[in-house]
N, C-alpha and C. Protein backbone atom coordinates (compact mmCIF):
# COMPACT_ATOMS: atom_id res chain seq x y z
N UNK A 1 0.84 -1.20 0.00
CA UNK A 1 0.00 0.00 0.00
C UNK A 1 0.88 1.25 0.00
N UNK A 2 0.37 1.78 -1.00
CA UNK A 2 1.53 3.25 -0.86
C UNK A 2 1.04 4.46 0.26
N UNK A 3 2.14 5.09 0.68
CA UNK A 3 2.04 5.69 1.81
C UNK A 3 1.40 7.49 1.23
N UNK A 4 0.27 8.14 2.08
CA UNK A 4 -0.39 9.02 1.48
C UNK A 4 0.44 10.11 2.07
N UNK A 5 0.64 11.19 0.80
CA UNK A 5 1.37 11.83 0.77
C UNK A 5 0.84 13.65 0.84
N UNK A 6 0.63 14.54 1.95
CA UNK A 6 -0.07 16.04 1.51
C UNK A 6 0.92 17.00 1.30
N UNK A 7 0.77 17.60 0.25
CA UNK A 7 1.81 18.58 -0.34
C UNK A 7 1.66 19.96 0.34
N UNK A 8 2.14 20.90 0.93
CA UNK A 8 1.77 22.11 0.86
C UNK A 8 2.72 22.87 0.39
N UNK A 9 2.58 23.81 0.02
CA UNK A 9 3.56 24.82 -1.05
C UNK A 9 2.58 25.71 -1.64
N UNK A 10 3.31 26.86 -1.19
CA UNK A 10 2.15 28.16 -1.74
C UNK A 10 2.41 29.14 -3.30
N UNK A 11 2.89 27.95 -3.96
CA UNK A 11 3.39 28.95 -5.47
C UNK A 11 2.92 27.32 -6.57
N UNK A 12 1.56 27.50 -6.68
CA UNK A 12 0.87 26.37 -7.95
C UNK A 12 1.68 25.80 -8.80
N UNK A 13 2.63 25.89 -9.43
CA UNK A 13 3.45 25.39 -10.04
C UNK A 13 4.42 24.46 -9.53
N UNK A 14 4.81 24.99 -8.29
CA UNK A 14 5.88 24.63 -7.63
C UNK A 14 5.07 23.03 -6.99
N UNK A 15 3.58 23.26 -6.65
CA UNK A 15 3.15 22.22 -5.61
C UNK A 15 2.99 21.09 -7.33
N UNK A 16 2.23 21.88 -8.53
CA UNK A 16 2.63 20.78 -9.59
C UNK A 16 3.54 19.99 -10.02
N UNK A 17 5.01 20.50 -10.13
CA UNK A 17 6.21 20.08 -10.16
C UNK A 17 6.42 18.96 -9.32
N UNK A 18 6.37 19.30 -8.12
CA UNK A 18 6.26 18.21 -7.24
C UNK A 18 5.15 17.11 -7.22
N UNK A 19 4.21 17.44 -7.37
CA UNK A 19 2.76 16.15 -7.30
C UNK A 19 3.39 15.58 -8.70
N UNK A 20 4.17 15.95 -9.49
CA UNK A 20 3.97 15.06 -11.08
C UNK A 20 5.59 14.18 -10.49
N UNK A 21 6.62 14.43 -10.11
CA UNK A 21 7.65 13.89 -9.86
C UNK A 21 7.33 12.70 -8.67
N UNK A 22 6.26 12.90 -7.45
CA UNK A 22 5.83 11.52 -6.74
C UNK A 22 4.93 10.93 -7.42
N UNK A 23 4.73 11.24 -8.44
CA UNK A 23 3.28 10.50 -9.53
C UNK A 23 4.27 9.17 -10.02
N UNK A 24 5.85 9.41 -9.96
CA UNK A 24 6.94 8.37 -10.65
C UNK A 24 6.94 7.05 -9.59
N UNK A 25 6.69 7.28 -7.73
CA UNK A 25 6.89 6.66 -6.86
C UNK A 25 6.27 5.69 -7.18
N UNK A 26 6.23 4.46 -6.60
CA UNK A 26 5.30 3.10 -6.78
C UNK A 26 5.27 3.30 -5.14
N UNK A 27 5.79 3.68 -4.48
CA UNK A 27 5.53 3.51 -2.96
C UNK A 27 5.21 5.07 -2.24
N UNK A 28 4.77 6.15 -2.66
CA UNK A 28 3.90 7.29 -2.27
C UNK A 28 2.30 7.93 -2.91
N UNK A 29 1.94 8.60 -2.42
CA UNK A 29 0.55 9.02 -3.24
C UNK A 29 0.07 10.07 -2.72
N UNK A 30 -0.07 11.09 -3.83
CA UNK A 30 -0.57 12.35 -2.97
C UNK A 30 -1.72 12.43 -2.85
N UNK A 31 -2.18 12.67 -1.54
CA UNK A 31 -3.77 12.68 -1.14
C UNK A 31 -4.47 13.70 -1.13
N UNK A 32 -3.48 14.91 -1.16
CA UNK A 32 -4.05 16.67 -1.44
C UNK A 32 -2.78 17.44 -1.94
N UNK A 33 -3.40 18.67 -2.01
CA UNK A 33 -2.28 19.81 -2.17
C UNK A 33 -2.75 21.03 -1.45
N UNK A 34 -2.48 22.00 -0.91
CA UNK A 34 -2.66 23.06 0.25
C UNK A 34 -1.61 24.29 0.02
N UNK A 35 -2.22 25.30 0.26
CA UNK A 35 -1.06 26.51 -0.24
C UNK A 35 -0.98 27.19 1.35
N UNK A 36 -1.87 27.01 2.50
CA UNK A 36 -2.17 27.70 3.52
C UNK A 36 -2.29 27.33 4.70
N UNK A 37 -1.75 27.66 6.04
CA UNK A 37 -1.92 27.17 7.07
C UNK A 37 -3.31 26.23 7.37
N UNK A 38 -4.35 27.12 7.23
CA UNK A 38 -5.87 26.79 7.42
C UNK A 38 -6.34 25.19 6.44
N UNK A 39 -6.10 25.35 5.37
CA UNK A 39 -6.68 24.50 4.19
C UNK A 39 -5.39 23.05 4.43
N UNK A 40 -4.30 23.46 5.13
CA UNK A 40 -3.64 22.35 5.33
C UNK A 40 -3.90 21.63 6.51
N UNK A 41 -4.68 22.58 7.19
CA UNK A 41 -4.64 21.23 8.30
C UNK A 41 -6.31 20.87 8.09
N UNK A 42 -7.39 21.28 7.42
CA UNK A 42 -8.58 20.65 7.07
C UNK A 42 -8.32 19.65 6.61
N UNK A 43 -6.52 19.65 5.74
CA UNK A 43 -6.99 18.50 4.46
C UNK A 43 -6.45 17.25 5.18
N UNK A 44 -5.42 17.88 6.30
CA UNK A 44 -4.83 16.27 7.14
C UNK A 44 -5.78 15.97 7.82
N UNK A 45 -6.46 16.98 8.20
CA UNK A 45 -7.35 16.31 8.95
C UNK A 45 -8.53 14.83 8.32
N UNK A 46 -9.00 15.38 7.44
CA UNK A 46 -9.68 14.78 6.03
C UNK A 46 -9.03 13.52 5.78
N UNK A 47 -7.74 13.59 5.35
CA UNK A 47 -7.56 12.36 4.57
C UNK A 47 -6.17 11.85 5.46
N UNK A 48 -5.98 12.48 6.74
CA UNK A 48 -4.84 11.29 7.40
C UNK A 48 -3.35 11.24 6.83
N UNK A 49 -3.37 11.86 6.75
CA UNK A 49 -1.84 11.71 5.45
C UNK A 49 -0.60 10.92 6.44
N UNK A 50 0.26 10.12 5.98
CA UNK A 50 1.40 9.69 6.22
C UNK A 50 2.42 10.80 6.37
N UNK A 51 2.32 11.58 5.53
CA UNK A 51 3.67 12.39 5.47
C UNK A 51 2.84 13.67 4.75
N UNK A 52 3.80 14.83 5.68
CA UNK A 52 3.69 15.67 4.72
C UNK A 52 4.52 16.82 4.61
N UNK A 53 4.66 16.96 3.32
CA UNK A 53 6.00 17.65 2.14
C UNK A 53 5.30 19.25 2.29
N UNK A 54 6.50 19.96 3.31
CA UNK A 54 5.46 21.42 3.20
C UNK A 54 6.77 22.44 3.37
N UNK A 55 6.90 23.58 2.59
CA UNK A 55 7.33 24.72 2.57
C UNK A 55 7.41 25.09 3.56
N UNK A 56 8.11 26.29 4.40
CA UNK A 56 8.41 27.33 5.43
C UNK A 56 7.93 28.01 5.21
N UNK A 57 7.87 28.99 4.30
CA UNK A 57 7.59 30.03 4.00
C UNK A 57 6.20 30.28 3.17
N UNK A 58 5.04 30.67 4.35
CA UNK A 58 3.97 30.56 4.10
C UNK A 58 2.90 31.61 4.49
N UNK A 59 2.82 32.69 4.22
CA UNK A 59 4.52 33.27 3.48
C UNK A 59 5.36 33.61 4.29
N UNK A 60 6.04 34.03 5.38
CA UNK A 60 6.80 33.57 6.25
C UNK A 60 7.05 32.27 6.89
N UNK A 61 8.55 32.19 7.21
CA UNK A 61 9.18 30.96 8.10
C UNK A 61 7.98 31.01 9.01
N UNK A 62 7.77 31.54 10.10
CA UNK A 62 7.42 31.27 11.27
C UNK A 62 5.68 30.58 11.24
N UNK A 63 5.12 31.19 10.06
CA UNK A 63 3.84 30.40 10.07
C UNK A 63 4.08 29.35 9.52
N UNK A 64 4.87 28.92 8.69
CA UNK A 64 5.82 27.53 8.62
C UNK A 64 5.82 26.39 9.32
N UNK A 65 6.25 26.84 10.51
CA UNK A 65 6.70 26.49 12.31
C UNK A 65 5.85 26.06 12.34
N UNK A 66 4.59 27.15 12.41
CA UNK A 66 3.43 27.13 13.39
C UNK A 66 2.74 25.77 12.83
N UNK A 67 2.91 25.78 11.11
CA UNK A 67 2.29 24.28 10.55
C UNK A 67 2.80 23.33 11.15
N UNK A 68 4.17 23.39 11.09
CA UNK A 68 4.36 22.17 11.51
C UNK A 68 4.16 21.72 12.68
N UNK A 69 4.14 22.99 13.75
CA UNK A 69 3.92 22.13 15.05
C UNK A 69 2.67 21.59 15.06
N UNK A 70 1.46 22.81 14.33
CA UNK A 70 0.46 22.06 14.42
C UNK A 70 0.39 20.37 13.93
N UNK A 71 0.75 20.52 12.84
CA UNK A 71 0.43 18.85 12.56
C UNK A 71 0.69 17.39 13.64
N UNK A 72 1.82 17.92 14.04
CA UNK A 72 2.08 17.60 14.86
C UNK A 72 1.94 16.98 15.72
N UNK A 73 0.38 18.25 16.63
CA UNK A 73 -0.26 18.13 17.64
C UNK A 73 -1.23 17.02 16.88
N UNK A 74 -1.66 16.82 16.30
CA UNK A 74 -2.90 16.16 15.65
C UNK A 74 -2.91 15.13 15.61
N UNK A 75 -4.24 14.33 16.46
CA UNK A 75 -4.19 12.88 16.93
C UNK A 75 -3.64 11.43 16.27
N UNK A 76 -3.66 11.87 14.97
CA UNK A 76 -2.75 10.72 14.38
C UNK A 76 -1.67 11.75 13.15
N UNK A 77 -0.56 12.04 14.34
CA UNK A 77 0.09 13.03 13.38
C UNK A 77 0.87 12.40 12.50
N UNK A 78 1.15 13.29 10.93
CA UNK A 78 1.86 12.63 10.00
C UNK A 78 3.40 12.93 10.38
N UNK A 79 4.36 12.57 9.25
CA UNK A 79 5.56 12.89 9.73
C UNK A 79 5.87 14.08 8.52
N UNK A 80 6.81 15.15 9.22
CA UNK A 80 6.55 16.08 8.12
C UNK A 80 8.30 16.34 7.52
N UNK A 81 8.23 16.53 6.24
CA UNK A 81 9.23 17.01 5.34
C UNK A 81 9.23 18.41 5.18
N UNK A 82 10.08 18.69 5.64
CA UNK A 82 9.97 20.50 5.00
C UNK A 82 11.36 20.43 3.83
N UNK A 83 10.54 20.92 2.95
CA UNK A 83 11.36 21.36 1.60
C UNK A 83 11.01 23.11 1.05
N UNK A 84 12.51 23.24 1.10
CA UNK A 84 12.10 24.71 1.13
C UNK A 84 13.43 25.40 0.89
N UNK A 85 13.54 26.75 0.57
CA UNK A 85 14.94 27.13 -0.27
C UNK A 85 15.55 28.27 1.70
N UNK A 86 14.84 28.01 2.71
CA UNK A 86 15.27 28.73 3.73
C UNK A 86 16.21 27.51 4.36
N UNK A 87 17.47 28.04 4.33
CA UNK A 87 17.95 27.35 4.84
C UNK A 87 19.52 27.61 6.00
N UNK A 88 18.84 28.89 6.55
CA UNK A 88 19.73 29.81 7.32
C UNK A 88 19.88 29.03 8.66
N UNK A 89 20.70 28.79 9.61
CA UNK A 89 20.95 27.92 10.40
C UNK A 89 20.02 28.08 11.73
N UNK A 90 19.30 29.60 11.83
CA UNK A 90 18.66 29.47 12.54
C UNK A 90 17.54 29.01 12.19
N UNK A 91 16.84 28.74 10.60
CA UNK A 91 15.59 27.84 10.45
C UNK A 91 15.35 26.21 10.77
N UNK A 92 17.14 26.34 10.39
CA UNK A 92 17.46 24.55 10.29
C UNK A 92 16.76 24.07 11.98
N UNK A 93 17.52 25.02 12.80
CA UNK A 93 17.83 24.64 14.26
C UNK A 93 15.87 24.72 14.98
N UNK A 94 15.18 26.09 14.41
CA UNK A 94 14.07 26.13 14.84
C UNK A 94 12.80 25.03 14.68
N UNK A 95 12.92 24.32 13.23
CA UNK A 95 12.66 23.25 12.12
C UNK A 95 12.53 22.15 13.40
N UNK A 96 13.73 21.77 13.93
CA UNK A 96 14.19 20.41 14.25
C UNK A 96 13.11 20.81 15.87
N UNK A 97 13.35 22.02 16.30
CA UNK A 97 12.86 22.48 17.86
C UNK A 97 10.88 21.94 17.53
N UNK A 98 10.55 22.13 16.52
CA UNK A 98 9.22 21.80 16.35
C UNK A 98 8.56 20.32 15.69
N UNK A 99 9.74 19.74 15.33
CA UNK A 99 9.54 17.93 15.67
C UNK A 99 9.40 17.51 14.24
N UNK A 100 10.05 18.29 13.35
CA UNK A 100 10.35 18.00 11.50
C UNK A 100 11.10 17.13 11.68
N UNK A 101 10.41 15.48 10.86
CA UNK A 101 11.17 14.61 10.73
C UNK A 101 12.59 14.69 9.54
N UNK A 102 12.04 15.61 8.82
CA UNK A 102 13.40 15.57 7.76
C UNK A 102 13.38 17.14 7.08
N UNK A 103 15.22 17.64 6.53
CA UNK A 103 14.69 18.86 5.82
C UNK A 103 15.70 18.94 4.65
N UNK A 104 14.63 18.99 3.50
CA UNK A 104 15.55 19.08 2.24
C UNK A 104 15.39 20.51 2.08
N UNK A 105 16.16 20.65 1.08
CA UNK A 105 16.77 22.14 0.70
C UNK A 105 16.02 22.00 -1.06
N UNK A 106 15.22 23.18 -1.46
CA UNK A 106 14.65 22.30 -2.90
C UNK A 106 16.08 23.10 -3.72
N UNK A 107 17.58 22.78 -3.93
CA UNK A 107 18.43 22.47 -4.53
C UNK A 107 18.10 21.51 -5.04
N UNK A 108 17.94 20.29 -4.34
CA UNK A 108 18.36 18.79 -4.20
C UNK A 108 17.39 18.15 -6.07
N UNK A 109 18.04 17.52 -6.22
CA UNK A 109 17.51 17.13 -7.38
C UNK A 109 16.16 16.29 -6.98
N UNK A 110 15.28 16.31 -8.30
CA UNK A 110 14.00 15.11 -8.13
C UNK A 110 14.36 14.03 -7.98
N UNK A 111 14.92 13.25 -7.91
CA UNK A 111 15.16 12.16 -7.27
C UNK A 111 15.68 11.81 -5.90
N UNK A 112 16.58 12.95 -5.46
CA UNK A 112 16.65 13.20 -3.95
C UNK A 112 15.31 13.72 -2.83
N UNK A 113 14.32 14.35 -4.18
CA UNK A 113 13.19 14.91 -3.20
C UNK A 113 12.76 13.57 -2.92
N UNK A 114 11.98 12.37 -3.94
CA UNK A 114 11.29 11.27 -3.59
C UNK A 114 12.21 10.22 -3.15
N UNK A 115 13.66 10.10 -3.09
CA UNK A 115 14.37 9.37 -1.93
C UNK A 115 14.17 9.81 -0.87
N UNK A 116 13.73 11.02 -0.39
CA UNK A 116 13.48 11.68 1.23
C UNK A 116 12.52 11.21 1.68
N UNK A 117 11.64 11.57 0.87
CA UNK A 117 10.05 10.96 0.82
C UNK A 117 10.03 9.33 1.48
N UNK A 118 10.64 8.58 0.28
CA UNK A 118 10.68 7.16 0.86
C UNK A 118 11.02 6.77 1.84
N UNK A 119 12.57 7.50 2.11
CA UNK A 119 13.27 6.87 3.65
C UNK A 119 12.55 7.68 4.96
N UNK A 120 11.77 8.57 4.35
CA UNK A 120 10.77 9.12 5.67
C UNK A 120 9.23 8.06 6.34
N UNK A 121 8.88 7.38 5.11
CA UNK A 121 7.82 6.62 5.25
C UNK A 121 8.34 5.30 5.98
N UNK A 122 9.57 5.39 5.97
CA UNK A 122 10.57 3.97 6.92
C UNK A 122 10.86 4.12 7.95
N UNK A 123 10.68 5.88 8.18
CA UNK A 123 10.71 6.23 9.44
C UNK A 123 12.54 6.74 9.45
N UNK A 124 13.13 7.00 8.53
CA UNK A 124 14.44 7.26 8.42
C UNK A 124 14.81 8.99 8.67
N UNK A 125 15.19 9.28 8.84
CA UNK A 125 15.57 11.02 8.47
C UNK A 125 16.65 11.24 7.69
N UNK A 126 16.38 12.33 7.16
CA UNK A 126 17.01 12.74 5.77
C UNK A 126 17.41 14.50 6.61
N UNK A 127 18.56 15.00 6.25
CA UNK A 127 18.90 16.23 6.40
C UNK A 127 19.95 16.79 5.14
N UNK A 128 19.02 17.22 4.24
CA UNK A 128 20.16 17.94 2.69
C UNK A 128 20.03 19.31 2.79
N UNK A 129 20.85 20.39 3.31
CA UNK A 129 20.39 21.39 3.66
C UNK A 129 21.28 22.65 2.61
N UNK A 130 21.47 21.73 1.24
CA UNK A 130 22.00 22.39 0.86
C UNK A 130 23.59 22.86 0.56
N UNK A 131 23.65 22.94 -0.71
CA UNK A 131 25.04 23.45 -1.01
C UNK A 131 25.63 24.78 -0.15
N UNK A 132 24.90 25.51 -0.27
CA UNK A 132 25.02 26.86 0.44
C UNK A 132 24.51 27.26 1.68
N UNK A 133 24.35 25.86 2.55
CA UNK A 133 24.04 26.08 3.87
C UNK A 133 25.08 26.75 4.75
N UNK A 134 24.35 27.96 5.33
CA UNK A 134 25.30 28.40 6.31
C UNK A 134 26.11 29.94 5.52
N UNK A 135 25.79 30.24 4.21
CA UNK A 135 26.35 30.98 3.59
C UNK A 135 25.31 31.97 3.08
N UNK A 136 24.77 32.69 4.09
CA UNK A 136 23.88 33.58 3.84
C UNK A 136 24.60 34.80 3.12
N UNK A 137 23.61 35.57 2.49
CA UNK A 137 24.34 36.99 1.98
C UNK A 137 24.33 38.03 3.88
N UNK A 138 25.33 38.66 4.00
CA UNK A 138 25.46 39.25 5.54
C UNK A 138 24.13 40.40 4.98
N UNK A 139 23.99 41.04 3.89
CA UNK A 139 22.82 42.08 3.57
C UNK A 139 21.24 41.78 4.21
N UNK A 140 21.17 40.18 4.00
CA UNK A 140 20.20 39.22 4.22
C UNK A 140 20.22 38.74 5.78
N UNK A 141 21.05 38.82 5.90
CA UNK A 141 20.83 38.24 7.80
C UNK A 141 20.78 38.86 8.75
N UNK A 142 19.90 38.01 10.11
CA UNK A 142 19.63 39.30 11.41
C UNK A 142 21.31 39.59 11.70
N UNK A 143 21.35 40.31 12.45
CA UNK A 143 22.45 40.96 12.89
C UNK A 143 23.08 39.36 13.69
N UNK A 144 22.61 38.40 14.21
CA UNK A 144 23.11 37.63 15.20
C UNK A 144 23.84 36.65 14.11
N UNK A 145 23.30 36.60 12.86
CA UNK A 145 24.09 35.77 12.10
C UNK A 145 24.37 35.77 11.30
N UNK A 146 25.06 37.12 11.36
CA UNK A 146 26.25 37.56 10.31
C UNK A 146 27.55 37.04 9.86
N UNK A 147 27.99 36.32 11.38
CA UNK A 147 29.19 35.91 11.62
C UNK A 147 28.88 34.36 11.64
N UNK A 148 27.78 33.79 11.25
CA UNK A 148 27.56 32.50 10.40
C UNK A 148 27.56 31.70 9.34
N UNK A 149 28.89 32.13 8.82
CA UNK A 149 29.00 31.17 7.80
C UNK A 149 29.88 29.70 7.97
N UNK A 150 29.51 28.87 7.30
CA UNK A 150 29.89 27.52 8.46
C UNK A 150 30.93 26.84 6.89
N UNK A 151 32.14 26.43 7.48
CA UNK A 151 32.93 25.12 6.65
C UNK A 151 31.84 24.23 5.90
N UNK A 152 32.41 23.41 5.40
CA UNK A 152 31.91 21.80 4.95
C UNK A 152 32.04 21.27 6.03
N UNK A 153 32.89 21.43 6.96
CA UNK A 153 32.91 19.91 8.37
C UNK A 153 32.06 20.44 8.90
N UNK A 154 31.66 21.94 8.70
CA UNK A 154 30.71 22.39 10.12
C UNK A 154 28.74 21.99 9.75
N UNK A 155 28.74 22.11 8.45
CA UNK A 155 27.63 21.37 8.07
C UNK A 155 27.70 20.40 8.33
N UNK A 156 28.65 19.39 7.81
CA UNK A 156 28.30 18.06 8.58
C UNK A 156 27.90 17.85 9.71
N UNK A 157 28.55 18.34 10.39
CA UNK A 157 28.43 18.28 12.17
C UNK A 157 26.84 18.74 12.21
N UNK A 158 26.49 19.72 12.12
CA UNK A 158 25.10 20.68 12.32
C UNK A 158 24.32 19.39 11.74
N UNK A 159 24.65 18.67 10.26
CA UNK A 159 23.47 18.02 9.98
C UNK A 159 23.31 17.08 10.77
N UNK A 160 24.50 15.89 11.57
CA UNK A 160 24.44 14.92 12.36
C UNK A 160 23.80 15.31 14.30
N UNK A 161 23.92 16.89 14.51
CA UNK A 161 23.64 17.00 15.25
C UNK A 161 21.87 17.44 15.55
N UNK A 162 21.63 17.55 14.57
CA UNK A 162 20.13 17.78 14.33
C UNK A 162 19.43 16.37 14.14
N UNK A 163 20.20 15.46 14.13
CA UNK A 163 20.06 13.94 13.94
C UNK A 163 19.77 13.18 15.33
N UNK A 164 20.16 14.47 16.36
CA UNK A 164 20.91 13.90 17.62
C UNK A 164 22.18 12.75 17.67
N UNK A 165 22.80 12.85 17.35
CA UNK A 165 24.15 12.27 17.34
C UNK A 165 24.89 12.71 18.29
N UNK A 166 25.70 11.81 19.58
CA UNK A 166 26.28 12.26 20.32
C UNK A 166 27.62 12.87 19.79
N UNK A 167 28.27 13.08 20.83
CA UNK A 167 29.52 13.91 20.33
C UNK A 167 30.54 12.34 19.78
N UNK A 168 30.42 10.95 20.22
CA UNK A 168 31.13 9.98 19.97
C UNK A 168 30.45 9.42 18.99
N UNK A 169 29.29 9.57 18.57
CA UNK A 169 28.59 8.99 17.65
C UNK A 169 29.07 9.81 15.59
N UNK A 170 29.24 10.97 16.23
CA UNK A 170 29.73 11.88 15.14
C UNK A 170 31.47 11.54 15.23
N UNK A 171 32.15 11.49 16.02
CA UNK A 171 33.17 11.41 16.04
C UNK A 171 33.47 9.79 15.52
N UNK A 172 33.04 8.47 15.10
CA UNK A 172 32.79 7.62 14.80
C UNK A 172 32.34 7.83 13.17
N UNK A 173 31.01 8.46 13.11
CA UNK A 173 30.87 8.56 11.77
C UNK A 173 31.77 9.40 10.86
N UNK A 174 32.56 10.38 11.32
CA UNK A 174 33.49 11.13 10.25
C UNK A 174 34.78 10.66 10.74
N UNK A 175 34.98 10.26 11.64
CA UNK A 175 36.22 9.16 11.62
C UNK A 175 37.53 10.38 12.05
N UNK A 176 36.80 11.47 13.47
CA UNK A 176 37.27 12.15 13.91
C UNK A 176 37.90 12.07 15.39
N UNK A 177 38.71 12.62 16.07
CA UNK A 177 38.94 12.50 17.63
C UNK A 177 37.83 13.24 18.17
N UNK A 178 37.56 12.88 19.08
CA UNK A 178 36.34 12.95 20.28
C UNK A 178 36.89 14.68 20.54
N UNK A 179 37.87 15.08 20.74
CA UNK A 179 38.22 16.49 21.17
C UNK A 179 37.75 17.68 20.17
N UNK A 180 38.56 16.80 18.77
CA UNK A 180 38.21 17.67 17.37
C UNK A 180 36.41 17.73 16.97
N UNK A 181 35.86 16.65 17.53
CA UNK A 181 34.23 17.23 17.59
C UNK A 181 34.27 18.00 19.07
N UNK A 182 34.12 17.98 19.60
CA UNK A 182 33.74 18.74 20.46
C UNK A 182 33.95 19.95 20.15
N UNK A 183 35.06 20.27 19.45
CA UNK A 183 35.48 21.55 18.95
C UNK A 183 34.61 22.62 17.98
N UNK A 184 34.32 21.23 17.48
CA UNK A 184 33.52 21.86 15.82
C UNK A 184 31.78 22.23 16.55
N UNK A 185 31.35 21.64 17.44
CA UNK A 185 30.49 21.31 17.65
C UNK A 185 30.13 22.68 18.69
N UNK A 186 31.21 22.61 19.58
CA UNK A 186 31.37 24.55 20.17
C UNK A 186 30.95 25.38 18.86
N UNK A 187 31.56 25.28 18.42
CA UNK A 187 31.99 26.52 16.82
C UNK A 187 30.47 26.50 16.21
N UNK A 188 30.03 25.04 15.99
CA UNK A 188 28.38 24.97 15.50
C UNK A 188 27.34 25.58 16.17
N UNK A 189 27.32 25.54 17.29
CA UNK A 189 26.56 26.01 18.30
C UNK A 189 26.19 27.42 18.39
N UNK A 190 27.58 27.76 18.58
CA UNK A 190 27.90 29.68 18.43
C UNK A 190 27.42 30.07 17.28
N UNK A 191 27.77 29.65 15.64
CA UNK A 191 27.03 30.43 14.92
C UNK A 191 25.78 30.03 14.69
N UNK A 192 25.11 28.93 15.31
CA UNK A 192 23.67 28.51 15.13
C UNK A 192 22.76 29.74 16.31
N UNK A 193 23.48 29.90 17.20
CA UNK A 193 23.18 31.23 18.31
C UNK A 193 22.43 31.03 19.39
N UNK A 194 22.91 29.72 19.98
CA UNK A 194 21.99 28.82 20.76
C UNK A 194 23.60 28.47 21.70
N UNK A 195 23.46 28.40 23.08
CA UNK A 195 24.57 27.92 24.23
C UNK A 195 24.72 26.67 24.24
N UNK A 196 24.02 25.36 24.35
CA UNK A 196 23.87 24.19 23.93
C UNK A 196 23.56 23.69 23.20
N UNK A 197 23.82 22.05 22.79
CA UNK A 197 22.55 21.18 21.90
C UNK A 197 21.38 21.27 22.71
N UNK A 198 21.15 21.32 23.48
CA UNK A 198 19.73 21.32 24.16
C UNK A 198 19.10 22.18 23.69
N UNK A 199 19.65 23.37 23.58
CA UNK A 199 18.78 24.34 22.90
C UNK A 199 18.00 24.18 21.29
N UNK A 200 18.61 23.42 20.81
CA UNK A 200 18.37 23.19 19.92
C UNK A 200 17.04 21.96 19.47
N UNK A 201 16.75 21.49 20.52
CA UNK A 201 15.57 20.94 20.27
C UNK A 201 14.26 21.43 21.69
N UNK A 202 14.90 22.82 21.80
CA UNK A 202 13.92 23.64 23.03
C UNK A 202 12.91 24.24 21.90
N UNK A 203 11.66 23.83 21.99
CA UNK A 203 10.25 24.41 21.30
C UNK A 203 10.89 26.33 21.34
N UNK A 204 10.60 27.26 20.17
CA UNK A 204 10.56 27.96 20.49
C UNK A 204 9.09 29.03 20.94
N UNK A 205 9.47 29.93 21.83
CA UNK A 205 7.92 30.15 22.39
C UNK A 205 6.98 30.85 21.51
């Protein structure tokens, strides 16, 4: 049985693009499409969805959030994908604080969108956050994360730590010393603009 799939994305084309590329899946199915906080959660409500593939920016990040937490809350909640071109480290970090099972970056090619898709319906998480994660224009960013632009190791780290990965668990998977993460993982923290990992999966208010 293929797993039911609700799209939200608030630019018609964009939610087409996508409904015709999981139309290829043998193992997803889209059960709606939704451009709006309101009409997205009538339609989970309605048809139950397994998963659902939804934008940030609606039209702001933060009513984004607010979707997702809602879904969330909802008695048989789906698991949600956010795909979306925001991918500033404080969305990544706020994303994960409101219980997003996975977050692609729509860089990622069509075949990476419906590999996310799949290994989400397995219950897997997926974090592609992008070529240019962490490399905001400084014109474009709040004042706190200006001084956030992150390496290649430091994405890694950020993506495994949004994974929850301990500090030995990451230090294992990149085949690093336990000190040299800890290091990177300070450094991640600071430009994510949060004092701990804890903070990072603290609901924001």
């Amino acid at each position: 049985m293929r797993e039911k799939v609700l799209i939200v994305e608030n630019f018609p084309i964009l939610s087409f693009a996508v409904e015709q590329v999981l139309s290829t899946s043998e193992s997803v199915s889209v059960v709606g499409v939704a451009s709006d906080f309101d009409s997205s959660v009538e339609l989970a409500r309605q048809y139950r969805p397994d998963v659902v593939l939804q934008e940030l920016c609606l039209p702001t990040p933060p009513q984004g959030l607010a979707l997702c937490r809602a879904m969330k809350d909802l008695p048989c909640s789906p698991r949600v994908v956010v795909f979306t071109t925001d991918n500033t480290p404080r969305t990544v970090a706020d994303s994960v604080a409101v219980g997003v099972d996975s977050f692609v970056h729509k860089s990622v090619p069509p075949g990476k969108l419906l590999e996310a898709l799949e290994r989400c319906t397995e219950g897997r998480r997926t974090w592609w956050l992008g070529d240019d994660y962490g490399d905001d224009d400084a014109s474009a960013a709040a004042p706190e994360e200006l001084g956030a632009r992150m390496t290649d190791r430091e994405k890694e780290i950020l993506s495994l730590l949004v994974q929850r990965y301990t500090n030995d668990e990451i230090a294992r998977e990149l085949r690093l010393a336990r000190q040299t993460v800890k290091n990177y993982v300070s450094s991640v923290l600071g430009k994510v603009g949060v004092p701990n990992r804890r903070h990072l999966f603290t609901r924001p208010g």
